[in-house]
C-alpha atoms as a PDB file:
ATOM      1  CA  UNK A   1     -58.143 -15.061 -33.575  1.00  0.00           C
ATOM      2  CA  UNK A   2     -56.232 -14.237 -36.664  1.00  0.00           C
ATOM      3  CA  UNK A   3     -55.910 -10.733 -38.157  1.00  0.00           C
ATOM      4  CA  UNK A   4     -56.244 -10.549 -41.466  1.00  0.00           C
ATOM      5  CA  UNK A   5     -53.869  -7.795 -43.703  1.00  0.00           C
ATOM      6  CA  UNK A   6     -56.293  -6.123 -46.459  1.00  0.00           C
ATOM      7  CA  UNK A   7     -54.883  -5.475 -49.900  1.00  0.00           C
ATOM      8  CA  UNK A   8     -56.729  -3.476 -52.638  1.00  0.00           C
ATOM      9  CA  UNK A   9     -57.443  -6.593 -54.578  1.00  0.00           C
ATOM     10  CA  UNK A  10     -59.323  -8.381 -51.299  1.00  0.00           C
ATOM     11  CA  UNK A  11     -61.346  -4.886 -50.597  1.00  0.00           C
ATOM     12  CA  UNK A  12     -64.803  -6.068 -51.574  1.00  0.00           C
ATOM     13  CA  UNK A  13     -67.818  -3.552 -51.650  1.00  0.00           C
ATOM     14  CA  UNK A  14     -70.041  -4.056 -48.659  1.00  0.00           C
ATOM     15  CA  UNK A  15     -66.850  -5.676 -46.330  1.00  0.00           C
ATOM     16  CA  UNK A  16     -66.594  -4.798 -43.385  1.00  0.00           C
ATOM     17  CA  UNK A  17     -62.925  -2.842 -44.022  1.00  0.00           C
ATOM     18  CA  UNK A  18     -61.771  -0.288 -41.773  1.00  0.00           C
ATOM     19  CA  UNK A  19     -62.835   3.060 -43.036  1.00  0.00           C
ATOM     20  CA  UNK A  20     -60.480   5.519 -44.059  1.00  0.00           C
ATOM     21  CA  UNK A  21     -60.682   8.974 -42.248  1.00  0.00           C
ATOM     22  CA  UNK A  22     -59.939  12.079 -43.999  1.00  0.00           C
ATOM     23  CA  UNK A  23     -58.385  14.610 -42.212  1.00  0.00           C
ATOM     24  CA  UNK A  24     -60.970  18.033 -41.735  1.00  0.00           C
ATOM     25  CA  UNK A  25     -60.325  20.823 -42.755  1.00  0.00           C
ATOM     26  CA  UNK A  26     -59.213  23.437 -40.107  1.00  0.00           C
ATOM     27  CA  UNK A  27     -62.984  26.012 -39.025  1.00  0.00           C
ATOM     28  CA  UNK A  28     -61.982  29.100 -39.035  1.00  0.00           C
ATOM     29  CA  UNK A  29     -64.269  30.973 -36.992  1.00  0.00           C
ATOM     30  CA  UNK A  30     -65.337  34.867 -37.738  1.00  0.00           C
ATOM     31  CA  UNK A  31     -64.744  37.117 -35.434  1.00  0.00           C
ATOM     32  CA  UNK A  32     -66.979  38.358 -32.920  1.00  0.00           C
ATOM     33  CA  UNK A  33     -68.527  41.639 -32.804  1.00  0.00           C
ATOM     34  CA  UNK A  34     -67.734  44.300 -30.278  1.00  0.00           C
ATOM     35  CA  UNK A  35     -70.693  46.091 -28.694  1.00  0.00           C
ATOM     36  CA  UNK A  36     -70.123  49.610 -27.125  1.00  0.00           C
ATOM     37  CA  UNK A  37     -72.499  51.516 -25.526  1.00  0.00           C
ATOM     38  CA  UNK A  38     -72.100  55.364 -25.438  1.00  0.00           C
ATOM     39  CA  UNK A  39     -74.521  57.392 -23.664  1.00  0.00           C
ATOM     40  CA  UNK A  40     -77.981  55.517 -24.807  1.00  0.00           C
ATOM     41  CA  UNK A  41     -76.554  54.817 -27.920  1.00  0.00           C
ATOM     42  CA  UNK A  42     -75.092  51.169 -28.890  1.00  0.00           C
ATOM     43  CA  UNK A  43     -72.998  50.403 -31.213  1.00  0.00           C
ATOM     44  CA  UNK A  44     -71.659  47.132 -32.863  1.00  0.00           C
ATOM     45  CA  UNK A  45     -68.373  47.043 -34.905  1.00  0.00           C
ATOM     46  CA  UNK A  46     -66.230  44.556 -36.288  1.00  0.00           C
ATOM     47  CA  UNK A  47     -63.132  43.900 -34.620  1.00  0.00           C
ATOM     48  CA  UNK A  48     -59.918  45.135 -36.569  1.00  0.00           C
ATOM     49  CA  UNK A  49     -56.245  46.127 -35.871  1.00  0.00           C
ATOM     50  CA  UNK A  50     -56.237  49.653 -34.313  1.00  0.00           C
ATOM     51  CA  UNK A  51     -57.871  51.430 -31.269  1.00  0.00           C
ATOM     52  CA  UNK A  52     -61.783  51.336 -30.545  1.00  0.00           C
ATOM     53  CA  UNK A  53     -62.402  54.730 -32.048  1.00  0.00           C
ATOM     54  CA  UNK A  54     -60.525  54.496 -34.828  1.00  0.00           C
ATOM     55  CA  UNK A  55     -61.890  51.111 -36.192  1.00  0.00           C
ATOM     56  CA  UNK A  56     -65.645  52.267 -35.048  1.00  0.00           C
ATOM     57  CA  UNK A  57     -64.929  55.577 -37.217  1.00  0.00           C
ATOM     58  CA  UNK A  58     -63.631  53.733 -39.969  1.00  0.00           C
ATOM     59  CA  UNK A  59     -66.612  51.520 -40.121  1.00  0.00           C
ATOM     60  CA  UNK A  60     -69.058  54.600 -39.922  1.00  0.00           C
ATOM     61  CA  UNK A  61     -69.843  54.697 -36.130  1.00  0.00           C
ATOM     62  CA  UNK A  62     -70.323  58.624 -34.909  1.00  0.00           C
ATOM     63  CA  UNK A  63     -68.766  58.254 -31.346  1.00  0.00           C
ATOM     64  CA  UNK A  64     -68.163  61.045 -29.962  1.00  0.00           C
ATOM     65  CA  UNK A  65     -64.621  62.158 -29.354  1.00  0.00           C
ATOM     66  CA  UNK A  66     -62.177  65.339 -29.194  1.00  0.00           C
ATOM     67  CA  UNK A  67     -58.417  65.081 -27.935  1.00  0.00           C
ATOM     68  CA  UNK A  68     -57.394  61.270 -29.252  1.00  0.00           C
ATOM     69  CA  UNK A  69     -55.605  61.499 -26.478  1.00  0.00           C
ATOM     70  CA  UNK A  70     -57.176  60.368 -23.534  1.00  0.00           C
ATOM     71  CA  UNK A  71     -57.624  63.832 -21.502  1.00  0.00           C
ATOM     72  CA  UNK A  72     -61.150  64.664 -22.003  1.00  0.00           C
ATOM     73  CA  UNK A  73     -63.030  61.497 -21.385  1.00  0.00           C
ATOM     74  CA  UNK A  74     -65.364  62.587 -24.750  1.00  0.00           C
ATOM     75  CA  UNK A  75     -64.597  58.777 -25.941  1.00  0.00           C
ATOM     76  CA  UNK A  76     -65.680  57.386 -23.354  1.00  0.00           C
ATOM     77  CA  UNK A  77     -67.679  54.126 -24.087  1.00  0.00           C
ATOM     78  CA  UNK A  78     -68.501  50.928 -22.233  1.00  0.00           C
ATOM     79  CA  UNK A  79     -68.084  47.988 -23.698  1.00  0.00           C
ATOM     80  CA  UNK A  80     -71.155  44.997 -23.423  1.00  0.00           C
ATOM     81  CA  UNK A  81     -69.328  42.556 -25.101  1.00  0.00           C
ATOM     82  CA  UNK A  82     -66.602  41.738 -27.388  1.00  0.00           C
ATOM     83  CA  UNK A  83     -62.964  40.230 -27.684  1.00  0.00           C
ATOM     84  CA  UNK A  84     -60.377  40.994 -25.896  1.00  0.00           C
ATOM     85  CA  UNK A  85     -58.839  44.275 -25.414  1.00  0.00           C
ATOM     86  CA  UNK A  86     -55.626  46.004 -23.908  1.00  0.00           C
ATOM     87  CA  UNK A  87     -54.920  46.567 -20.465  1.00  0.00           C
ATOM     88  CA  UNK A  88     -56.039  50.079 -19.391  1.00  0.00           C
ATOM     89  CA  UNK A  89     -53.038  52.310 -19.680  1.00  0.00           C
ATOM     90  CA  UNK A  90     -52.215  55.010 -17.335  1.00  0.00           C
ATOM     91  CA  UNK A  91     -54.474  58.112 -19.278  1.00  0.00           C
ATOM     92  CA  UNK A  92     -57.629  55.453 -18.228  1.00  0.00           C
ATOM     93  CA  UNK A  93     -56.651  55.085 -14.851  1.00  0.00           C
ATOM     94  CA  UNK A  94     -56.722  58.771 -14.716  1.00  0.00           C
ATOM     95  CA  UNK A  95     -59.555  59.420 -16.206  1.00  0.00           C
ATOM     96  CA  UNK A  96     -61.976  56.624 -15.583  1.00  0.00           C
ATOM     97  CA  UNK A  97     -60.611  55.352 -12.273  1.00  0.00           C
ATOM     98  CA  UNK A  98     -63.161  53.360 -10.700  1.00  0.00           C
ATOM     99  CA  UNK A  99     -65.180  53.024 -13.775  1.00  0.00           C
ATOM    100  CA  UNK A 100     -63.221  50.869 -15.404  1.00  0.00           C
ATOM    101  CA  UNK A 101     -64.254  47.648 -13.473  1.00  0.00           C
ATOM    102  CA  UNK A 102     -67.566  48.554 -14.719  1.00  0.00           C
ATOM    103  CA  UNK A 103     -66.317  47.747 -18.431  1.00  0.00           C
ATOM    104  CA  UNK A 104     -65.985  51.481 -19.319  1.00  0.00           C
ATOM    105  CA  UNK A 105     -62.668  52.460 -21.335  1.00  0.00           C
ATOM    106  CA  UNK A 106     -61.414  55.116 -23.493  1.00  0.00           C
ATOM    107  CA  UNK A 107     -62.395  54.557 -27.140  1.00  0.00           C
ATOM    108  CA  UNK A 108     -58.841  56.241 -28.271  1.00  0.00           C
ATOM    109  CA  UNK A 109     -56.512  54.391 -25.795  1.00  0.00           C
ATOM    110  CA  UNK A 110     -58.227  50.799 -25.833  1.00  0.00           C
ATOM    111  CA  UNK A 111     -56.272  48.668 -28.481  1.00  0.00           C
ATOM    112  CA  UNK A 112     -58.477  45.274 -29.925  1.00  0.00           C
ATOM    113  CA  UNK A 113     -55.776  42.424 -29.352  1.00  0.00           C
ATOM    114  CA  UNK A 114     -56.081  39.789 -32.060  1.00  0.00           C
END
């Protein structure tokens, strides 16, 4: 069987030409939302450059906190769901020890990774 080459001129409407595929346009998907729980309270924050607490504060969540430096545990949140974050860093092992395979982490040490 012999191929035939198409030209513009021998495009008819309604022939049975190979269809030209545009290329799509890259999704960009939104981030997902990071869900904390402190005490009973839950929060939901978008995720940003910057620690938990910070970015939660900036957005107008009231977690509790004191030090910002990871001594007194008041920042203490566990996190339900969200992207990616740091590893724990050494103040978390410290502090939170066994609690952190239970998805609890410092809201002032715990960076959002991007």
């Amino acid at each position: 069987m012999r191929q035939r080459a198409f030209t513009v001129g021998s495009l008819i409407p309604g022939s049975t030409a190979p269809a030209i595929q545009q290329p799509q346009p890259a999704v960009k998907q939104m981030p997902k939302k990071i869900i904390l729980q402190q005490g009973i309270q839950k929060f939901e924050i978008s995720p940003a450059k910057g620690n938990l607490l910070d970015v939660a504060l900036n957005q107008g969540k009231p977690i509790q906190y004191k030090c910002r430096k990871g001594t007194c545990g008041q920042c203490t949140v566990k996190v339900l769901h969200g992207p990616t974050l740091s590893q724990p860093n050494e103040q978390e092992y410290k502090k939170l020890a066994n609690a952190l395979n239970n998805g609890y982490r410092l809201a002032c040490q715990a960076e959002i990774l991007q």
